[in-house]
Every structure is written in C-alpha cells, then in structure tokens.
N, C-alpha and C. Protein backbone atom coordinates (compact mmCIF):
# COMPACT_ATOMS: atom_id res chain seq x y z
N UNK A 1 0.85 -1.17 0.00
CA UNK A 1 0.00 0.00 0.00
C UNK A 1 0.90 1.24 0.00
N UNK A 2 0.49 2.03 -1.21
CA UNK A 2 1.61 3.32 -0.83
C UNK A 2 1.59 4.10 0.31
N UNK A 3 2.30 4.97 0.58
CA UNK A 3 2.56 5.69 2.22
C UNK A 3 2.70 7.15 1.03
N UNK A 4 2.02 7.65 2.14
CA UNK A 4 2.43 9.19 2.04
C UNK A 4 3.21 10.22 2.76
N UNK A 5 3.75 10.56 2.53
CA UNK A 5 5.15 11.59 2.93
C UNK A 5 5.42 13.09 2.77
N UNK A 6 4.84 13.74 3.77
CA UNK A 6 4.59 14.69 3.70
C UNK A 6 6.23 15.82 4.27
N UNK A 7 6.06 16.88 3.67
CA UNK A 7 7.68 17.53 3.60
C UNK A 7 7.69 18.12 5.17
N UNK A 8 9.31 18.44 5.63
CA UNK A 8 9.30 19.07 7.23
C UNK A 8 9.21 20.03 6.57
N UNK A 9 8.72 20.74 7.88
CA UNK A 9 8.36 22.46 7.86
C UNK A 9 9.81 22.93 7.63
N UNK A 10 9.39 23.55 5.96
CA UNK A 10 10.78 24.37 5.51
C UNK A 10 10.97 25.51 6.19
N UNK A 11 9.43 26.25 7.13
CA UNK A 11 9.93 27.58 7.40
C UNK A 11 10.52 27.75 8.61
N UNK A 12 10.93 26.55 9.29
CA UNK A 12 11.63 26.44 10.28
C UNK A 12 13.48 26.41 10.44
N UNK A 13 14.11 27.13 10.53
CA UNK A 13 15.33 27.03 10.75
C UNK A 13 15.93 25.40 10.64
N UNK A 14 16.60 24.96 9.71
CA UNK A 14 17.08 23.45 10.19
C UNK A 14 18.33 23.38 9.88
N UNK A 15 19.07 24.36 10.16
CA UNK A 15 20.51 24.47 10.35
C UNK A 15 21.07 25.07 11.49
N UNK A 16 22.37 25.66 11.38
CA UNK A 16 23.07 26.15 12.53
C UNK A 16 23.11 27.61 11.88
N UNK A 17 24.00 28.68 12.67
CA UNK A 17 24.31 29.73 12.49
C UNK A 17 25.22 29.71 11.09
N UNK A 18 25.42 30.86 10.69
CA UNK A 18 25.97 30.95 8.91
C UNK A 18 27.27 30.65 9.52
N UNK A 19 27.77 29.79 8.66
CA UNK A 19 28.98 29.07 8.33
C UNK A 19 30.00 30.17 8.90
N UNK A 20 29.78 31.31 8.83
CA UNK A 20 31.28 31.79 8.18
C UNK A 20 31.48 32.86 10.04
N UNK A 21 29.99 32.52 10.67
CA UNK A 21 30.23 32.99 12.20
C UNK A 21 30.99 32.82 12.80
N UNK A 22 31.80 31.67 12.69
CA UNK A 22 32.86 30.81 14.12
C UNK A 22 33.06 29.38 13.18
N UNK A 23 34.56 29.04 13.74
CA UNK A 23 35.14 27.58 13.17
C UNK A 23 33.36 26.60 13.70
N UNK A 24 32.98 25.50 13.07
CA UNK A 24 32.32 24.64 13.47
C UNK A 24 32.48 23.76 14.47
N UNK A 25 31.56 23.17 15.32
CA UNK A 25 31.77 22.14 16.09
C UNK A 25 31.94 20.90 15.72
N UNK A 26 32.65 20.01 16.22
CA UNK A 26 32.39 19.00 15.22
C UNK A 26 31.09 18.06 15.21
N UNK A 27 30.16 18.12 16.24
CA UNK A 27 28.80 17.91 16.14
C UNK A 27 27.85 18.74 14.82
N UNK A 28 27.94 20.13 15.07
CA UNK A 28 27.64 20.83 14.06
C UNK A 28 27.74 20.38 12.61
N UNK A 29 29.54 20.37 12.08
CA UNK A 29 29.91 19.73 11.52
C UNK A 29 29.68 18.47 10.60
N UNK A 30 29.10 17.61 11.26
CA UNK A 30 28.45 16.38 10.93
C UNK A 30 27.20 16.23 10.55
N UNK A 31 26.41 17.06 11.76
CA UNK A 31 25.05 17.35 11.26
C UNK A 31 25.02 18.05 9.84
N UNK A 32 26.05 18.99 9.19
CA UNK A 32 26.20 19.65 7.94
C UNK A 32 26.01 18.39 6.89
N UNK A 33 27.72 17.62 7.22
CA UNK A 33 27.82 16.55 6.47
C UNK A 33 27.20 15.59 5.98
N UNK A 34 26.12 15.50 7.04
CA UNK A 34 25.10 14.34 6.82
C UNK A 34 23.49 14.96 5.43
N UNK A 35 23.06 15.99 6.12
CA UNK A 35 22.47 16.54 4.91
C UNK A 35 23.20 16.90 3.77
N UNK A 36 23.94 17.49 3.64
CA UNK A 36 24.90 17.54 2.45
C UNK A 36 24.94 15.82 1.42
N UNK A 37 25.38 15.38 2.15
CA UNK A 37 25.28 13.84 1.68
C UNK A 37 23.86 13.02 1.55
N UNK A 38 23.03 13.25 2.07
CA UNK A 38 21.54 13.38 1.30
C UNK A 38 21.56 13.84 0.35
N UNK A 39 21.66 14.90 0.04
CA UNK A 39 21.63 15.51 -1.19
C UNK A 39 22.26 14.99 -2.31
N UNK A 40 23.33 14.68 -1.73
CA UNK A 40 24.57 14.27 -2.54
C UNK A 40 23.95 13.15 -4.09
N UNK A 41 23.01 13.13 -3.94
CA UNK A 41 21.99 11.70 -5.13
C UNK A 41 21.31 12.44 -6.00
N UNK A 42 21.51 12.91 -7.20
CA UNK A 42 20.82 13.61 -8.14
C UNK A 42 18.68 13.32 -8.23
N UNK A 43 18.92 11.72 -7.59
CA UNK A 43 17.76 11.19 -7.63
C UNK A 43 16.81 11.65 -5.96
N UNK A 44 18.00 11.73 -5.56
CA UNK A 44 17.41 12.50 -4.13
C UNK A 44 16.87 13.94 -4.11
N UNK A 45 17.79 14.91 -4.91
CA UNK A 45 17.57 16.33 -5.30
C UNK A 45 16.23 16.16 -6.19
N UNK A 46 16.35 15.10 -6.84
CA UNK A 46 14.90 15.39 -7.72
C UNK A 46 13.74 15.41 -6.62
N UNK A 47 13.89 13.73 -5.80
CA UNK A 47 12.80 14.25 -5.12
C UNK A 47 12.42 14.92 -3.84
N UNK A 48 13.34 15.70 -3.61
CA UNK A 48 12.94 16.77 -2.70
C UNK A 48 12.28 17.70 -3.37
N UNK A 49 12.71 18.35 -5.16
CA UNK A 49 12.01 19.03 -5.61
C UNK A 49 10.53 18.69 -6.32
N UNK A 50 10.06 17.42 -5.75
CA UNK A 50 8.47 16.86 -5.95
C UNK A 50 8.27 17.20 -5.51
N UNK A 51 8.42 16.89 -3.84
CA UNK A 51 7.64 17.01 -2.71
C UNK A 51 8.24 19.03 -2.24
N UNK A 52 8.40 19.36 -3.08
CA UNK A 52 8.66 20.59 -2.16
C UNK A 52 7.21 21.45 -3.21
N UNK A 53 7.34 20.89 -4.49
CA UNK A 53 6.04 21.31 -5.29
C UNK A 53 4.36 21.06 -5.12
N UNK A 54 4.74 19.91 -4.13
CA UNK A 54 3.58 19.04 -3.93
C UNK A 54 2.56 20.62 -3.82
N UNK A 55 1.30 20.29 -3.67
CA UNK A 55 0.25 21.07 -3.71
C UNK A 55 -0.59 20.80 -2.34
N UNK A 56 0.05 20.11 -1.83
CA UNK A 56 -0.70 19.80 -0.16
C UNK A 56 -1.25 18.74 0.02
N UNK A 57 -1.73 17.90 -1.17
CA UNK A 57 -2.58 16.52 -1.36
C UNK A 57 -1.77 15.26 -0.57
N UNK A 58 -0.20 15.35 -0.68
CA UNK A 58 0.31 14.80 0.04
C UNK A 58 0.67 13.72 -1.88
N UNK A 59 1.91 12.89 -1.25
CA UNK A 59 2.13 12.18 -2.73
C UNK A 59 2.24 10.93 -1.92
N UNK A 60 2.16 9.77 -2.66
CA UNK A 60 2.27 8.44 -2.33
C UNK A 60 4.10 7.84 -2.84
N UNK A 61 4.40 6.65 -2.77
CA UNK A 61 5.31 6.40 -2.94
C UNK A 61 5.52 5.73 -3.93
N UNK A 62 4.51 5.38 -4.10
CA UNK A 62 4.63 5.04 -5.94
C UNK A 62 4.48 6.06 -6.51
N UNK A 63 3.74 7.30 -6.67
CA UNK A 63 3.98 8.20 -7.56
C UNK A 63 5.33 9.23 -7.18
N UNK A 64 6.01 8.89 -6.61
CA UNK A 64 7.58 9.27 -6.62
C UNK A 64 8.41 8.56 -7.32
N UNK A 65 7.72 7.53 -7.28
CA UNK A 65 8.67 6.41 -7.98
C UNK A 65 8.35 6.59 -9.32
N UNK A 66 6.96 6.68 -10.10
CA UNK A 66 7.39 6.91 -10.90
C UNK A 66 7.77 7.94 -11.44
N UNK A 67 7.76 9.01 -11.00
CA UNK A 67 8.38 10.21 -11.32
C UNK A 67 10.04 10.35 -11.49
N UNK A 68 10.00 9.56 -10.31
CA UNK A 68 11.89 9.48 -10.75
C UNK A 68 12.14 8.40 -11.58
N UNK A 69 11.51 7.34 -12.09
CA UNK A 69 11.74 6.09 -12.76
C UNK A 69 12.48 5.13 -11.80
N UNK A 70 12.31 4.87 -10.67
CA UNK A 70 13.04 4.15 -9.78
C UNK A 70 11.61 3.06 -9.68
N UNK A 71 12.03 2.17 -8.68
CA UNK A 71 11.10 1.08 -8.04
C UNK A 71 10.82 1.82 -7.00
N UNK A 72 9.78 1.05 -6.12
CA UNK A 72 9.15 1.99 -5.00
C UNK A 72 9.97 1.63 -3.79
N UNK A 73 10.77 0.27 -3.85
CA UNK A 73 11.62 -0.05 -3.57
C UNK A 73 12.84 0.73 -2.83
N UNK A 74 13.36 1.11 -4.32
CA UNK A 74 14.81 1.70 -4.78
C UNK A 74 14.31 3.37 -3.76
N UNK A 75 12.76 3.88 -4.60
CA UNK A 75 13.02 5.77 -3.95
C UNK A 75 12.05 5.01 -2.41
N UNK A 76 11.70 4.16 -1.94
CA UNK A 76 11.76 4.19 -0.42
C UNK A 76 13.12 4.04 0.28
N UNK A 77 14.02 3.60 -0.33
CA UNK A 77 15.60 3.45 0.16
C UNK A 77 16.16 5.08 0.43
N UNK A 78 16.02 6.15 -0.92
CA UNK A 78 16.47 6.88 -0.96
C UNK A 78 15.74 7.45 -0.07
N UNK A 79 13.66 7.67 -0.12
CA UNK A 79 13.35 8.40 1.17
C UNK A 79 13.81 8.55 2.46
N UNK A 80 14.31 7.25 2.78
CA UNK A 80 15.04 7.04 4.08
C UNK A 80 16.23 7.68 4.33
N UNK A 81 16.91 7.61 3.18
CA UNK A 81 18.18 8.68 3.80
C UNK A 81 17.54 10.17 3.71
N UNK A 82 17.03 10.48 3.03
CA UNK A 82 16.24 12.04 3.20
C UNK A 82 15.85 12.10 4.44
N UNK A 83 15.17 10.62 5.12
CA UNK A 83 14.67 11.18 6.44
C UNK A 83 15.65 10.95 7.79
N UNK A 84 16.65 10.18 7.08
CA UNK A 84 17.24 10.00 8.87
C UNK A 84 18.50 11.45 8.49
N UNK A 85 18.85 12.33 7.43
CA UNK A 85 18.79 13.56 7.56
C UNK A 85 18.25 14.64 7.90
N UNK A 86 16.91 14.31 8.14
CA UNK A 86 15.86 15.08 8.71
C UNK A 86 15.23 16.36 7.63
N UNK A 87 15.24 15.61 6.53
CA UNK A 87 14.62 16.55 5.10
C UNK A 87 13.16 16.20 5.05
N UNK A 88 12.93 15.04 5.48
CA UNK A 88 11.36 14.69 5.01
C UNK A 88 10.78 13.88 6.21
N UNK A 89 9.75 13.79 6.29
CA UNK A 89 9.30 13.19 7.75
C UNK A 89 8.26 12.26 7.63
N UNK A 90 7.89 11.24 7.87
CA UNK A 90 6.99 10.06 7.49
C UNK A 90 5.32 10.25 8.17
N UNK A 91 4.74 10.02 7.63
CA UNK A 91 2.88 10.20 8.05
C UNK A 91 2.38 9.53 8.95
C-alpha cells in the first residue's frame, strides 16, 4: 500500500548559524555533512524538488517512484536517507 510523505516544515530554521560565524563544532559539523550527503543523489535532489512542489494533497510512494523512474523499492531506500537527515518526515 503506498505511504504518504509529507515535507518538514521548511519555514523552520534546520541548520546552525551561517557558516562563516565561528570555526564549526564537530557535532555541528556532521550534522552539515550528513544533509549535504543526502543531497549528494541527483535522484534525491529530484525528489525533494516533488515534494517541495507538492500542492498539499500529500504524494504516495509510488507516484515518486514513478516520477523518478526508480522502483518503489529503490526511492523508499532513498526516502530514508532524506529522512534519517531530517529533510522529510513520514505520516
């Protein structure tokens, strides 16, 4: 059964202070690294930019899938790293 996956609140701060304030912590640091590396999947960037278009209806996981041409499989693998980065949050 598909799941729906609705986006975290973008208008919430989900970083640290601007980079260029003070050397980083290395907690900080990591927390950077780790979203950064989410991203890091062209197929991941795509679908953050679904779900950031979404219209509020909420999308299922097969229609991500086919949007990116993946299995529902393959973009539930990738959802997961989106979410244990804390980009997308599960229903």
């Amino acid at each position: 059964m598909p799941k729906t996956l609705p986006m975290v609140d973008i208008s919430a701060p989900i970083c640290c202070a601007p980079v260029s304030a003070a050397p980083l912590d290395d907690d900080t640091a990591l927390e950077i690294a780790l979203r950064l590396k989410a991203l890091a999947d062209p197929v991941r960037i795509k679908l953050v930019s679904i779900l950031l278009t979404d219209t509020g209806d909420g999308i299922c996981t097969f229609d991500l899938a086919t949007a990116v041409g993946l299995t529902e499989a393959t973009t539930s693998h990738h959802l997961g790293q989106l979410r244990k980065a804390g980009m997308v949050a599960p229903d």
